[in-house]
PDB file of N, CA and C in Angstrom:
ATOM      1  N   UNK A   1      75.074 159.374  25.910  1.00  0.00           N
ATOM      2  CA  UNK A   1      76.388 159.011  26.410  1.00  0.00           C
ATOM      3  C   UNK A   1      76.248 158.583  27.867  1.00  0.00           C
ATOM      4  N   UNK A   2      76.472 157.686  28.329  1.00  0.00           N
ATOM      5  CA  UNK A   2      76.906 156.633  29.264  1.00  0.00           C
ATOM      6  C   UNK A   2      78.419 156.933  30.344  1.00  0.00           C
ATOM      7  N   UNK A   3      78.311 157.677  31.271  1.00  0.00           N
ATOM      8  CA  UNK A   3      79.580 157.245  31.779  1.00  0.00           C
ATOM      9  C   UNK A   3      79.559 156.910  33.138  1.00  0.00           C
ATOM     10  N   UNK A   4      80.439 156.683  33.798  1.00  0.00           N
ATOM     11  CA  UNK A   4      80.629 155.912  35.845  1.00  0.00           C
ATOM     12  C   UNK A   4      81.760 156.598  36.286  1.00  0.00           C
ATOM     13  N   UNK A   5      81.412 157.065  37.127  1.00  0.00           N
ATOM     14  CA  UNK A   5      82.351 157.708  37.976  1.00  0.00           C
ATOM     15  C   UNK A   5      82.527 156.782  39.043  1.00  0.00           C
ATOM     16  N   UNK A   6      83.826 156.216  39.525  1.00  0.00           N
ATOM     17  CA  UNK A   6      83.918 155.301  40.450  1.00  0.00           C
ATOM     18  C   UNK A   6      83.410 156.293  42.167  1.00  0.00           C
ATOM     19  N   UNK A   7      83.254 154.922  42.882  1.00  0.00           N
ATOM     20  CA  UNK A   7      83.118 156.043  44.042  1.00  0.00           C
ATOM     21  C   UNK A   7      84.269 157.072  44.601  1.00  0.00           C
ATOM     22  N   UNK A   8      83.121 158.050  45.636  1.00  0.00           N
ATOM     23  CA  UNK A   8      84.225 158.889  45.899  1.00  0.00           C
ATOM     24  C   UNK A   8      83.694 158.883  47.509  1.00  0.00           C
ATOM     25  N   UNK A   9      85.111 159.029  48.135  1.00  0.00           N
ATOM     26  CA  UNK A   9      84.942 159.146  49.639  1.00  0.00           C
ATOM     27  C   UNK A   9      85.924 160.581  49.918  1.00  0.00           C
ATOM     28  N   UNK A  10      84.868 161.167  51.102  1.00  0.00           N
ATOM     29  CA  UNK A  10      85.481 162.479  51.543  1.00  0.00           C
ATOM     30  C   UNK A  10      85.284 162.276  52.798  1.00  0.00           C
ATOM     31  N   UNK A  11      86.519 162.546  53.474  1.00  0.00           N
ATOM     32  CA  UNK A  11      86.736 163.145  55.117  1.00  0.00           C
ATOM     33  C   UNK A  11      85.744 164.305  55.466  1.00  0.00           C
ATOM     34  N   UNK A  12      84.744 164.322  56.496  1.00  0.00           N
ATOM     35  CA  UNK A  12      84.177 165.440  56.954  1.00  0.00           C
ATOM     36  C   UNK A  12      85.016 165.838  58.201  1.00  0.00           C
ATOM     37  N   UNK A  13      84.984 167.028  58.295  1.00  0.00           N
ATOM     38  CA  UNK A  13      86.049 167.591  59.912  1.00  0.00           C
ATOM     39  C   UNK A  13      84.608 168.491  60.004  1.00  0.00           C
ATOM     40  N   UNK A  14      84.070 168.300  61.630  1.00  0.00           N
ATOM     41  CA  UNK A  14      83.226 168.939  62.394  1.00  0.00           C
ATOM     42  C   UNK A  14      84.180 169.729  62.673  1.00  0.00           C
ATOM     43  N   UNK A  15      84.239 171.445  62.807  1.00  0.00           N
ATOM     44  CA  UNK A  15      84.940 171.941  63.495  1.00  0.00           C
ATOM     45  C   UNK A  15      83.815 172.373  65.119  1.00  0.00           C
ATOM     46  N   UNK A  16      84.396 172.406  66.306  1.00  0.00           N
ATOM     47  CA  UNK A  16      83.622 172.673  67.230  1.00  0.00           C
ATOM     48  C   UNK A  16      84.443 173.489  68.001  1.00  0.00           C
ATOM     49  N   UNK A  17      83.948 174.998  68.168  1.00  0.00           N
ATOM     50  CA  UNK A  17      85.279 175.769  68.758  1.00  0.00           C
ATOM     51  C   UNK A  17      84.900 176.308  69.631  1.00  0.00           C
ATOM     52  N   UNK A  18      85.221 176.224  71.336  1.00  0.00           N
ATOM     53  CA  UNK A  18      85.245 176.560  72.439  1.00  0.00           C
ATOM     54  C   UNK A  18      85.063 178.283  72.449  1.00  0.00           C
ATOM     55  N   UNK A  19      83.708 178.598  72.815  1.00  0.00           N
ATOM     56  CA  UNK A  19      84.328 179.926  73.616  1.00  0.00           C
ATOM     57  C   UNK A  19      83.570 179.801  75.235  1.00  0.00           C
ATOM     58  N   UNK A  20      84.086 180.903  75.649  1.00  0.00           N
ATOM     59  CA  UNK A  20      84.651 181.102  77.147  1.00  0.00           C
ATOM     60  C   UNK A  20      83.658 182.634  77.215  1.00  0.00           C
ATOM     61  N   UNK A  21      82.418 182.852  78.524  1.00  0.00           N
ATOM     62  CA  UNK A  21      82.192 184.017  79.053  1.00  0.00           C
ATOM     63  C   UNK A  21      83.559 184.650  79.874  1.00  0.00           C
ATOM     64  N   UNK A  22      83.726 185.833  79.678  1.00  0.00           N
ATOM     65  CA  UNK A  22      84.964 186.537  80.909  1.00  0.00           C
ATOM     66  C   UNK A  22      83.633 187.024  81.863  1.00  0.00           C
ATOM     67  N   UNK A  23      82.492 187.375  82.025  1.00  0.00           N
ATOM     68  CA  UNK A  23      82.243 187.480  82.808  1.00  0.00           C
ATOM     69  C   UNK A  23      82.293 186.370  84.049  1.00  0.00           C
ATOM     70  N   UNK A  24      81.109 185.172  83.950  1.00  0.00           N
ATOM     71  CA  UNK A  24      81.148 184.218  84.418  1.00  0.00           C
ATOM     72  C   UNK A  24      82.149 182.631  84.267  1.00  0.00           C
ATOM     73  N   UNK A  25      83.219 183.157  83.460  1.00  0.00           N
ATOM     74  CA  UNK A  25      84.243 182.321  83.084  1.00  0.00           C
ATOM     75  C   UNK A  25      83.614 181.035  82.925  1.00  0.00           C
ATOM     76  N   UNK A  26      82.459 180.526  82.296  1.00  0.00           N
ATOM     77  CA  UNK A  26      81.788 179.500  81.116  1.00  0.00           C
ATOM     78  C   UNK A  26      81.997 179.250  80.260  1.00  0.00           C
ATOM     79  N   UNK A  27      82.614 177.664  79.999  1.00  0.00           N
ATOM     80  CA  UNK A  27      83.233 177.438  78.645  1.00  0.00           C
ATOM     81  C   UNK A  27      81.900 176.695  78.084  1.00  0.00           C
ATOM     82  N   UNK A  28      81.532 177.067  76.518  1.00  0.00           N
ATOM     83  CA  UNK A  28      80.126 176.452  75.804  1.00  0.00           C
ATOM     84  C   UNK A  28      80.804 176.007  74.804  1.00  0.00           C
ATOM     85  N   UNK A  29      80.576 174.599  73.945  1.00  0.00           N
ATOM     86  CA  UNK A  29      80.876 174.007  72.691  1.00  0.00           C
ATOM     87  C   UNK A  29      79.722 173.528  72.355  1.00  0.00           C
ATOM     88  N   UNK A  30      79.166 173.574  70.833  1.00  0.00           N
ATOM     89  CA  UNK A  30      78.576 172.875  70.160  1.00  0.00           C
ATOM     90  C   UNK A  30      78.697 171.870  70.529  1.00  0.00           C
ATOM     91  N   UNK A  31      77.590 171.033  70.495  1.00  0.00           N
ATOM     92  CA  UNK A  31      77.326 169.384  70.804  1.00  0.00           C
ATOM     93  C   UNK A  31      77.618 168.683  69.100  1.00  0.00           C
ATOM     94  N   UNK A  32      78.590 168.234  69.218  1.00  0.00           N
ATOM     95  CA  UNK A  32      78.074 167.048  67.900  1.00  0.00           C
ATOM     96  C   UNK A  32      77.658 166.706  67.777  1.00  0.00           C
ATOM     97  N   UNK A  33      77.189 166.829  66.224  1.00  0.00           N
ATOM     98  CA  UNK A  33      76.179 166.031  65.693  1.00  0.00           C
ATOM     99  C   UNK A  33      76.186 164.826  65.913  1.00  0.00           C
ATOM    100  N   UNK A  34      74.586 163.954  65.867  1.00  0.00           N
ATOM    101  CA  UNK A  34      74.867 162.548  66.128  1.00  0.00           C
ATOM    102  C   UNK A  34      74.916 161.480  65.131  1.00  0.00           C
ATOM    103  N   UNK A  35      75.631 160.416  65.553  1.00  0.00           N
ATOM    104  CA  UNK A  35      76.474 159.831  64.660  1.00  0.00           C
ATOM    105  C   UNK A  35      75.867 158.278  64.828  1.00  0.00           C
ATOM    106  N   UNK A  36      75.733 157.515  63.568  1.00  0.00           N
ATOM    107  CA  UNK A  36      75.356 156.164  63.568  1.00  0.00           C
ATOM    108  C   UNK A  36      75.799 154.904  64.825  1.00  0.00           C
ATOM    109  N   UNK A  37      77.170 155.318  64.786  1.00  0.00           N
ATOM    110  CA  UNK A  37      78.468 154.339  65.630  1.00  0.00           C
ATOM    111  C   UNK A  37      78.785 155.660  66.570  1.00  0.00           C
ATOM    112  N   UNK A  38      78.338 155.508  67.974  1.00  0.00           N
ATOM    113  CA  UNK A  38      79.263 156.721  68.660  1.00  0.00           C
ATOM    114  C   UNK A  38      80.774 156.647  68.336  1.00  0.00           C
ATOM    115  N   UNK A  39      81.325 157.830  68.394  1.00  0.00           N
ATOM    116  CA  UNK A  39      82.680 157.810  67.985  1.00  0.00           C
ATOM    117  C   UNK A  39      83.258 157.134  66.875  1.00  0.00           C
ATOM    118  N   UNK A  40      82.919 156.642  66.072  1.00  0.00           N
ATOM    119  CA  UNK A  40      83.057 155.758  65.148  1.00  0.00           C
ATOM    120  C   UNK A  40      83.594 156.683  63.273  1.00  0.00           C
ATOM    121  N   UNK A  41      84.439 155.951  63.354  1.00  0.00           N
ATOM    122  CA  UNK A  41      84.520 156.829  61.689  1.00  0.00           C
ATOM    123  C   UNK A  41      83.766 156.502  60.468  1.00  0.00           C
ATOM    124  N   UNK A  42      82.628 155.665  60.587  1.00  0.00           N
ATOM    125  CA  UNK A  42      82.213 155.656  59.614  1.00  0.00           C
ATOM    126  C   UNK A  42      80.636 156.637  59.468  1.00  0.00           C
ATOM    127  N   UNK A  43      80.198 156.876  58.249  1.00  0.00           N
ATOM    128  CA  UNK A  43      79.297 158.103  57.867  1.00  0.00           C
ATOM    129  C   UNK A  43      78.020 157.173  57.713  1.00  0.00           C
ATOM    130  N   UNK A  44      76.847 157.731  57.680  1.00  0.00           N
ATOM    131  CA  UNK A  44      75.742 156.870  57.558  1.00  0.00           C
ATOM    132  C   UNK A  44      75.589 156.625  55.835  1.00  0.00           C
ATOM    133  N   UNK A  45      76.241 157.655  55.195  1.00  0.00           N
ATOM    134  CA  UNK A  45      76.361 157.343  53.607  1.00  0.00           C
ATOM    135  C   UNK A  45      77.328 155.680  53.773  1.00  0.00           C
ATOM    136  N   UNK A  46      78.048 155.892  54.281  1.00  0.00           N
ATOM    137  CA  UNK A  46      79.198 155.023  53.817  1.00  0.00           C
ATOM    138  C   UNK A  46      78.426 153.094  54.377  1.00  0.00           C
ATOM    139  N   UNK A  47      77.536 153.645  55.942  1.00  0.00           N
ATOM    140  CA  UNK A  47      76.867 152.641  56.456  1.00  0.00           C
ATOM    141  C   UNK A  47      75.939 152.056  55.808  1.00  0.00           C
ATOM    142  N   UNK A  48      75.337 152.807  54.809  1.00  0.00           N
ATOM    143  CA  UNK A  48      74.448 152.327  53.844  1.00  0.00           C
ATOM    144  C   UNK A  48      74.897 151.643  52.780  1.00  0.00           C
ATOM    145  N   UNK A  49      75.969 152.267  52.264  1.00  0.00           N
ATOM    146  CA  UNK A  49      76.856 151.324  50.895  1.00  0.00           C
ATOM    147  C   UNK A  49      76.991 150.217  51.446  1.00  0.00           C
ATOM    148  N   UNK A  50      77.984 149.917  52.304  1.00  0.00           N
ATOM    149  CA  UNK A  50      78.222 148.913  53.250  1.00  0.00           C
ATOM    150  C   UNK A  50      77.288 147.721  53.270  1.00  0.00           C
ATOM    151  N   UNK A  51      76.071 148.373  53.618  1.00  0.00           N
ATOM    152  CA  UNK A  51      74.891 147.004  53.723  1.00  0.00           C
ATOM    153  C   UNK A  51      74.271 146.844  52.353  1.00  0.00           C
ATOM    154  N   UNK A  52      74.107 148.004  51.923  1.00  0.00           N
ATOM    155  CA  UNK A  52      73.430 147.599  50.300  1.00  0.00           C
ATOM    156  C   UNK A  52      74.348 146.722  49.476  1.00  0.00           C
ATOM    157  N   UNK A  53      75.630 146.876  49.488  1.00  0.00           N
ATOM    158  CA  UNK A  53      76.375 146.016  49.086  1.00  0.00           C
ATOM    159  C   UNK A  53      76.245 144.466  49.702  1.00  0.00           C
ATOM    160  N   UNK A  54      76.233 144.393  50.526  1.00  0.00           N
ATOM    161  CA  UNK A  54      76.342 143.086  51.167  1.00  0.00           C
ATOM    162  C   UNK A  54      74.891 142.345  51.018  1.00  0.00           C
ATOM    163  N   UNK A  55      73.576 142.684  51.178  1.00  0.00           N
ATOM    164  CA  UNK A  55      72.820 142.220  51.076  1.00  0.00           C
ATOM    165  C   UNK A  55      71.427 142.487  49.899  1.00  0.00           C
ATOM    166  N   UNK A  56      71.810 143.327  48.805  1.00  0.00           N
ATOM    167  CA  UNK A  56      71.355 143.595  47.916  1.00  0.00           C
ATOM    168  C   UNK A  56      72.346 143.018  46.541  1.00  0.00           C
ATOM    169  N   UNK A  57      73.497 143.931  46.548  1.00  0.00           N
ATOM    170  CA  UNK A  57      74.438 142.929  45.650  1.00  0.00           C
ATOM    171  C   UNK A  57      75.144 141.413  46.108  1.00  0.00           C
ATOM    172  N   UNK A  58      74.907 140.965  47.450  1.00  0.00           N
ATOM    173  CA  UNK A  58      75.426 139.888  47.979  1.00  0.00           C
ATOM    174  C   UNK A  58      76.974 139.923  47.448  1.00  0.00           C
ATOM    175  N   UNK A  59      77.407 140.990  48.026  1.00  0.00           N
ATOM    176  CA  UNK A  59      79.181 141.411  47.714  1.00  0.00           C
ATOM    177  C   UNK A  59      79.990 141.153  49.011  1.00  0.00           C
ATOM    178  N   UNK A  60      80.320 140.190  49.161  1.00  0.00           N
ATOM    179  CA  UNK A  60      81.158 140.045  50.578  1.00  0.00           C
ATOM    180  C   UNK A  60      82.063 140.631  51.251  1.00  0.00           C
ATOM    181  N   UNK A  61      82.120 140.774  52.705  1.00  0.00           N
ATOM    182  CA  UNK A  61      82.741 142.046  53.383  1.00  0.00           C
ATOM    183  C   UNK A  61      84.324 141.918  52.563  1.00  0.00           C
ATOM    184  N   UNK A  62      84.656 140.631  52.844  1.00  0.00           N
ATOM    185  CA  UNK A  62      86.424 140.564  52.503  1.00  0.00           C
ATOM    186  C   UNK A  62      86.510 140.798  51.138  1.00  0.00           C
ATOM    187  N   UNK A  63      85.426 141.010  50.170  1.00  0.00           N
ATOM    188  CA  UNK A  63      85.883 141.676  48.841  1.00  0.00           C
ATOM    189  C   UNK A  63      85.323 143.146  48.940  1.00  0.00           C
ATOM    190  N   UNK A  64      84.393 143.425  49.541  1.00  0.00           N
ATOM    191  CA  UNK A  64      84.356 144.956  49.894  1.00  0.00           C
ATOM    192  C   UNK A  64      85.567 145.642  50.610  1.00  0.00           C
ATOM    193  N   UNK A  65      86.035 144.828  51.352  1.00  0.00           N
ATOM    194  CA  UNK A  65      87.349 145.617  51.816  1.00  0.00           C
ATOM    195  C   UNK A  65      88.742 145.343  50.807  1.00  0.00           C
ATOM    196  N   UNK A  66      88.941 144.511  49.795  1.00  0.00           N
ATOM    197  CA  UNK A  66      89.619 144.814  48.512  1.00  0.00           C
ATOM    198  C   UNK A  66      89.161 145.892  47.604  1.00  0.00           C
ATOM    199  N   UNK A  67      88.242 146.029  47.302  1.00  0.00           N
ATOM    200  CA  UNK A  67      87.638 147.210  47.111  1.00  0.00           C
ATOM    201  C   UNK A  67      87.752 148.686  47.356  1.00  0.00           C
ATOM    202  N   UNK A  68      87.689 148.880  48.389  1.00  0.00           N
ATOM    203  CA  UNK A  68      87.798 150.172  49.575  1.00  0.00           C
ATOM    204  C   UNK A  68      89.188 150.176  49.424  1.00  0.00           C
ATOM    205  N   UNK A  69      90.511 148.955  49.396  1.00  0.00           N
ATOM    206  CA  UNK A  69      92.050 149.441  49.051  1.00  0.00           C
ATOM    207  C   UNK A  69      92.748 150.092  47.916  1.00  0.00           C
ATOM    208  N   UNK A  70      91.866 149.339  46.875  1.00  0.00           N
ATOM    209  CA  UNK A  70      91.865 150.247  45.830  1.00  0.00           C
ATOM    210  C   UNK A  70      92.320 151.501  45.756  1.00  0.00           C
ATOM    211  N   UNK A  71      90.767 151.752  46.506  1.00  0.00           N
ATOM    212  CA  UNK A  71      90.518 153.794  46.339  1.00  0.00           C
ATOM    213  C   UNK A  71      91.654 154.281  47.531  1.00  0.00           C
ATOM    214  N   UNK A  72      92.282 153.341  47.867  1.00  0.00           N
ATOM    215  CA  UNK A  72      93.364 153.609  48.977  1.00  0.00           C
ATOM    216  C   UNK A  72      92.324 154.416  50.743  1.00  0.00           C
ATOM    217  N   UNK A  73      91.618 153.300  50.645  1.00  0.00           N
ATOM    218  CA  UNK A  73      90.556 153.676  52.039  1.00  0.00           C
ATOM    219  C   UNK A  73      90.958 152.467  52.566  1.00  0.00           C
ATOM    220  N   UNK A  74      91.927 151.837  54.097  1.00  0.00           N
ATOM    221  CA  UNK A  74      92.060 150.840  54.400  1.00  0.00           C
ATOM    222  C   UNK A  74      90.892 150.374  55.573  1.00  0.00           C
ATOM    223  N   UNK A  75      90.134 149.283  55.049  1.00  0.00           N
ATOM    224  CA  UNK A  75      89.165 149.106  56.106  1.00  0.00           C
ATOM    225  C   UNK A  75      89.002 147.365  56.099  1.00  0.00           C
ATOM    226  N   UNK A  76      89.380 147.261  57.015  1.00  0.00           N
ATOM    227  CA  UNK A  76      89.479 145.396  57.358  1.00  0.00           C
ATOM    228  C   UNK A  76      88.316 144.688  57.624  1.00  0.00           C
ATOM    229  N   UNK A  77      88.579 143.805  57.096  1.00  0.00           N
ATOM    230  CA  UNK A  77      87.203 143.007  57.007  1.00  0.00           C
ATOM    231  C   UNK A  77      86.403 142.713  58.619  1.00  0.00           C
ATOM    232  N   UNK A  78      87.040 142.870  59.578  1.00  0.00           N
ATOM    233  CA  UNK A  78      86.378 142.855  60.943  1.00  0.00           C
ATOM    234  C   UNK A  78      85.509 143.822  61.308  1.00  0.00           C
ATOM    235  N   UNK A  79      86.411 145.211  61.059  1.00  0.00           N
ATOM    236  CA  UNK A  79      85.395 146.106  61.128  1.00  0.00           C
ATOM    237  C   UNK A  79      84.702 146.329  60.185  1.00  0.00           C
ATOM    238  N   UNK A  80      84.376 145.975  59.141  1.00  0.00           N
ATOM    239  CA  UNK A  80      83.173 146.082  58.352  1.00  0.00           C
ATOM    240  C   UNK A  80      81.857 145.091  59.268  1.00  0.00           C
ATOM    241  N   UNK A  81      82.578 144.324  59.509  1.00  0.00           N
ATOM    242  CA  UNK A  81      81.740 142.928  60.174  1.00  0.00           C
ATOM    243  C   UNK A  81      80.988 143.694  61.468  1.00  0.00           C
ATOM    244  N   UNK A  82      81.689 144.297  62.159  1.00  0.00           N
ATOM    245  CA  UNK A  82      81.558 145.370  63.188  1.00  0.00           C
ATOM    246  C   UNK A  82      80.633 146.016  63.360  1.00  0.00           C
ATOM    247  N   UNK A  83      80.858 146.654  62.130  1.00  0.00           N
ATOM    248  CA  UNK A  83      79.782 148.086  61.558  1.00  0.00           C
ATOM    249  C   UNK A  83      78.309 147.303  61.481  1.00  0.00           C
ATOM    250  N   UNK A  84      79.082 146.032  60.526  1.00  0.00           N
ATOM    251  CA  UNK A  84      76.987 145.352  59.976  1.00  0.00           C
ATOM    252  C   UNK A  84      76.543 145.140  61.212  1.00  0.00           C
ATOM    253  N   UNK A  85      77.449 144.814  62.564  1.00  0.00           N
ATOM    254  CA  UNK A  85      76.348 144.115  63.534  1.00  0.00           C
ATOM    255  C   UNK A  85      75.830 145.500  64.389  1.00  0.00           C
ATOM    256  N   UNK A  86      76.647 146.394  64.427  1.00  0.00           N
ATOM    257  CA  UNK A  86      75.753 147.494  65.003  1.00  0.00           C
ATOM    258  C   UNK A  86      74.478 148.078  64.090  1.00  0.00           C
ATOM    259  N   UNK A  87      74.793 148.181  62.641  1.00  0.00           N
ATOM    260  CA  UNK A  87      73.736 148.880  62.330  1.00  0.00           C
ATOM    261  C   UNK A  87      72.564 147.303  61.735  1.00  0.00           C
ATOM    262  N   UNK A  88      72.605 146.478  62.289  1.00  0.00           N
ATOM    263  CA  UNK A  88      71.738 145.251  62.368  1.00  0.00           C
ATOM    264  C   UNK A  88      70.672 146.069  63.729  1.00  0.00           C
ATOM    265  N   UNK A  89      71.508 146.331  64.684  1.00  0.00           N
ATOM    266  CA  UNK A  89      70.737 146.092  65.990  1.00  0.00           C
ATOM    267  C   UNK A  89      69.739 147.333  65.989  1.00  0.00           C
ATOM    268  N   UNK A  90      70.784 148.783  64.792  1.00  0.00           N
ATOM    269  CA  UNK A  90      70.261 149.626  64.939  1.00  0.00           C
ATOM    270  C   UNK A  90      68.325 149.527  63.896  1.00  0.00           C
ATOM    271  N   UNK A  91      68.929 148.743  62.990  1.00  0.00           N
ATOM    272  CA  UNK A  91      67.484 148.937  61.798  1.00  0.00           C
ATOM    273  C   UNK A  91      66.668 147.721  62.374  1.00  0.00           C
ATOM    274  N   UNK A  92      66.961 147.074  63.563  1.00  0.00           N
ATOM    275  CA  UNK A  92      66.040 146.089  64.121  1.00  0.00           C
ATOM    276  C   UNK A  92      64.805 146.662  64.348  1.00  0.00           C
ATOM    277  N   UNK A  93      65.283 147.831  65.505  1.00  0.00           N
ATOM    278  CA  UNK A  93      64.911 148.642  66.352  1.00  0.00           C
ATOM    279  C   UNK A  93      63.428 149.699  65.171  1.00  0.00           C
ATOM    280  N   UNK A  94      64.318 149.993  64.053  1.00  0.00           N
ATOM    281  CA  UNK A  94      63.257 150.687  63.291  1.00  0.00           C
ATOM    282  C   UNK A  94      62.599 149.733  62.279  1.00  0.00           C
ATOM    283  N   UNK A  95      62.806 148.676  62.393  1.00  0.00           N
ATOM    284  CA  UNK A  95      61.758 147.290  61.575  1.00  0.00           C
ATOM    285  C   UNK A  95      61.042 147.177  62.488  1.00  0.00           C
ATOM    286  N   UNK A  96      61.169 146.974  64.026  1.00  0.00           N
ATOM    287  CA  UNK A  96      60.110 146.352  64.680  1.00  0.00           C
ATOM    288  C   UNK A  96      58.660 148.107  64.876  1.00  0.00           C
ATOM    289  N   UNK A  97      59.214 149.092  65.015  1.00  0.00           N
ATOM    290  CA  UNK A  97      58.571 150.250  64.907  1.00  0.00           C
ATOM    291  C   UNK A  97      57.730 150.418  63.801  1.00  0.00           C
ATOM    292  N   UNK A  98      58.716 150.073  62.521  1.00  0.00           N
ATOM    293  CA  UNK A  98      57.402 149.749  60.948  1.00  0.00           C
ATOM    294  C   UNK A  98      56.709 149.232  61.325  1.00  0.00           C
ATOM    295  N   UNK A  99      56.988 147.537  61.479  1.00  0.00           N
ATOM    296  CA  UNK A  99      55.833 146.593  62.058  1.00  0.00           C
ATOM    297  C   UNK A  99      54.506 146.956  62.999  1.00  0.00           C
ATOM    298  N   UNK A 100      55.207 147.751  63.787  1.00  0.00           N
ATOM    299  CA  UNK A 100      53.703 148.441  64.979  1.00  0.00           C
ATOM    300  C   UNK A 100      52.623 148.715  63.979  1.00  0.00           C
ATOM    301  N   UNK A 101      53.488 150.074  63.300  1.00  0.00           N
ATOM    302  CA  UNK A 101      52.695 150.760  62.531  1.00  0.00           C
ATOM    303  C   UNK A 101      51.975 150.480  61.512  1.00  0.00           C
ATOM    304  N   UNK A 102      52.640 149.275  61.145  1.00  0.00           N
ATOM    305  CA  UNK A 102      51.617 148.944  60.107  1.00  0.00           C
ATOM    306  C   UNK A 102      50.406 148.125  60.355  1.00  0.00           C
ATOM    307  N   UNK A 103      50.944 147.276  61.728  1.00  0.00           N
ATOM    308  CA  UNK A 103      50.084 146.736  62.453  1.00  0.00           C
ATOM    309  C   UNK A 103      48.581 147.306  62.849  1.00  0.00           C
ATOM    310  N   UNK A 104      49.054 148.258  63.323  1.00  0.00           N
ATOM    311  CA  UNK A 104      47.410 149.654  63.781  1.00  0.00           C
ATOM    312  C   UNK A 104      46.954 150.719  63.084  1.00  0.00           C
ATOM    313  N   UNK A 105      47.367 149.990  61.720  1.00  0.00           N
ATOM    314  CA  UNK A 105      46.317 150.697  60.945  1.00  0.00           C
ATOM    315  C   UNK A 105      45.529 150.470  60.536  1.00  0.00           C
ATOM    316  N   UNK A 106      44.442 151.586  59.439  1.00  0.00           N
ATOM    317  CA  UNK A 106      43.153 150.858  60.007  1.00  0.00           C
ATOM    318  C   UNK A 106      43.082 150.466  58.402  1.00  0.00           C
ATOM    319  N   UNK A 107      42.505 149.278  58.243  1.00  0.00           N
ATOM    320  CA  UNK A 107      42.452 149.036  56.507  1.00  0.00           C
ATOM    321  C   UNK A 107      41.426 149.008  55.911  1.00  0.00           C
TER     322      UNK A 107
END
């Protein structure tokens, strides 16, 4: 038996909760975790669909974002456009690092 579960998207909430020394009155918070897009709402799961779609299924942003309305997730075709050019600059950065490496090895 064969079945598809369409996708599913979930909200993550970091909670990060302030405490305070009374001795030395020092406030400490967890650092957030780090994130693909500083500040950015999208997840590195979601950054990956995103491009696998676009350049593996060759599925275009403005029908990926018909898509995403569907499931009632509103995301406009700019910022999808957005997203690809940051995480372009970001997997540049770790293509040209493959390349070293594969470069100096020994064969």
């Amino acid at each position: 038996m064969l079945e598809y579960l369409p996708s599913l998207f979930k909200r993550v909430v970091h909670l990060r909760p302030k405490m305070s020394c009374r001795a030395c009155e020092m406030i400490v918070q967890v650092p957030m975790p780090s994130l693909p897009i500083e500040r950015g709402r999208p997840g590195p799961n979601l950054l990956a669909h995103v491009l696998v779609s676009k350049y593996c299924d060759h599925l275009p942003l403005h029908r990926q974002s018909d898509i995403y309305a569907r499931e009632g997730i509103d995301l406009d075709r700019l910022t999808l456009a957005g997203w690809v050019g940051v995480m372009v600059v970001l997997l540049k950065i770790l293509s040209e690092r493959i390349g070293a490496h594969s470069r100096h090895s020994a064969v």
